[in-house]
Protein backbone atom coordinates (compact mmCIF):
# COMPACT_ATOMS: atom_id res chain seq x y z
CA UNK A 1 -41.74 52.45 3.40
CA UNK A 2 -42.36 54.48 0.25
CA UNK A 3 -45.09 56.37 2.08
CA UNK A 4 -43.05 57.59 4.87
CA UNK A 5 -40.24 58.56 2.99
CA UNK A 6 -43.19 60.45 0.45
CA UNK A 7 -44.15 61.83 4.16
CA UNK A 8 -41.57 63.20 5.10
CA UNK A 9 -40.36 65.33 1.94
CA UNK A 10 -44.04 66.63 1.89
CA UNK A 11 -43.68 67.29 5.67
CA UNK A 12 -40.30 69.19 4.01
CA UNK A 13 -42.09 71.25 1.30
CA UNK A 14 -44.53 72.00 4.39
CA UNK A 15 -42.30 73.23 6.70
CA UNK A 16 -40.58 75.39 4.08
CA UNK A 17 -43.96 76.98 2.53
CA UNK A 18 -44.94 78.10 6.02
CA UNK A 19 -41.02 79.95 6.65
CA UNK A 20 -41.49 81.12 3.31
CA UNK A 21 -45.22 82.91 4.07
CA UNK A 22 -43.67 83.78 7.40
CA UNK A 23 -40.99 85.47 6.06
CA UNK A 24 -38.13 83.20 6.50
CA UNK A 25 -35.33 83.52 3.79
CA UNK A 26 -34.33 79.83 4.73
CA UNK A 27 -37.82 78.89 3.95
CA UNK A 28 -37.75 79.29 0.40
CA UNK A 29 -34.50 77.08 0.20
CA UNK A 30 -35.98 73.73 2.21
CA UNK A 31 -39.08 74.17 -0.15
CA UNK A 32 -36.71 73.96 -2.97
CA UNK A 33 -35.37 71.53 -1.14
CA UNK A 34 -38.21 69.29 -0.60
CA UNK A 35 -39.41 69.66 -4.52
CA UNK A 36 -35.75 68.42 -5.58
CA UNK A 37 -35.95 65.53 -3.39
CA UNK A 38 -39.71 64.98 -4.73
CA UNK A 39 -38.10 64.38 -8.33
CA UNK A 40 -35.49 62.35 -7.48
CA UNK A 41 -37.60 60.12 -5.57
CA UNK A 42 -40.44 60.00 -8.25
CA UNK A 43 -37.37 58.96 -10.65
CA UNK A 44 -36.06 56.43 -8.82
CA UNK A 45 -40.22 54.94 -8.33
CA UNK A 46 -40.10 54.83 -11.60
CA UNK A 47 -36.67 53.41 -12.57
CA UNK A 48 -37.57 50.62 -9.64
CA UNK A 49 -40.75 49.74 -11.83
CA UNK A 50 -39.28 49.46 -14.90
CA UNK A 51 -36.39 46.64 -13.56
CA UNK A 52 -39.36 44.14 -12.16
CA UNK A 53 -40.43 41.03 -13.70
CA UNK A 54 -43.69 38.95 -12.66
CA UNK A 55 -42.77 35.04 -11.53
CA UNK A 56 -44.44 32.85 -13.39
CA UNK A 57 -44.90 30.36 -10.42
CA UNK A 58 -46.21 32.69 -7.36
CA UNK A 59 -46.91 35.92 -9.24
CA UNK A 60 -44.70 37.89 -6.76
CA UNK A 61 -42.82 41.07 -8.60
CA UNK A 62 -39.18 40.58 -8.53
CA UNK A 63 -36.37 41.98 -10.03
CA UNK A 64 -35.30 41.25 -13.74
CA UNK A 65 -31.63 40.94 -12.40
CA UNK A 66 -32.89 37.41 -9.99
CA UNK A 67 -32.80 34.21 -12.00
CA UNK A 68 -34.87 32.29 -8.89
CA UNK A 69 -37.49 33.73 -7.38
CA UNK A 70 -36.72 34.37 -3.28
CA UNK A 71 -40.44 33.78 -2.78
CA UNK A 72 -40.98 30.51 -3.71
CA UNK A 73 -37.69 29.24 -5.24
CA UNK A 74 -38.40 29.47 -8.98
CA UNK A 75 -36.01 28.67 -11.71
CA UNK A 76 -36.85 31.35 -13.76
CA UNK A 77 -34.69 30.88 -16.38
């Protein structure tokens, strides 16, 4: 999932570098576009990372937030 979405904002920044060099005024605006959504999407990667906890039973990353694991059914706390 996170590679399509990464994708399609590249496929963005594309589309608005090429209207840009061919003279597009719009182009310059999806470009900007596509680098704004680039940084809020890194962000939220890295916010995602930070919540995650390892199980101690299956080793599957879950959230901090879950007190049983969905995988396997661990108690964590």
């Amino acid at each position: 999932m996170e590679l399509k979405i990464l994708g399609s904002i590249c496929f963005l920044e594309a589309v608005g570098t090429v209207g840009n060099i061919m003279g597009y005024h719009l182009g310059a605006g999806i470009c900007l576009a596509g680098t704004s959504l680039l940084t809020v999407y890194t962000v939220y990667l890295g916010m995602e990372k930070t919540h995650k906890k390892i199980c101690p039973e299956c080793e599957c990353e879950i959230r901090k937030s879950y007190r049983i694991c969905p995988e396997c059914g661990n108690d964590i706390y």
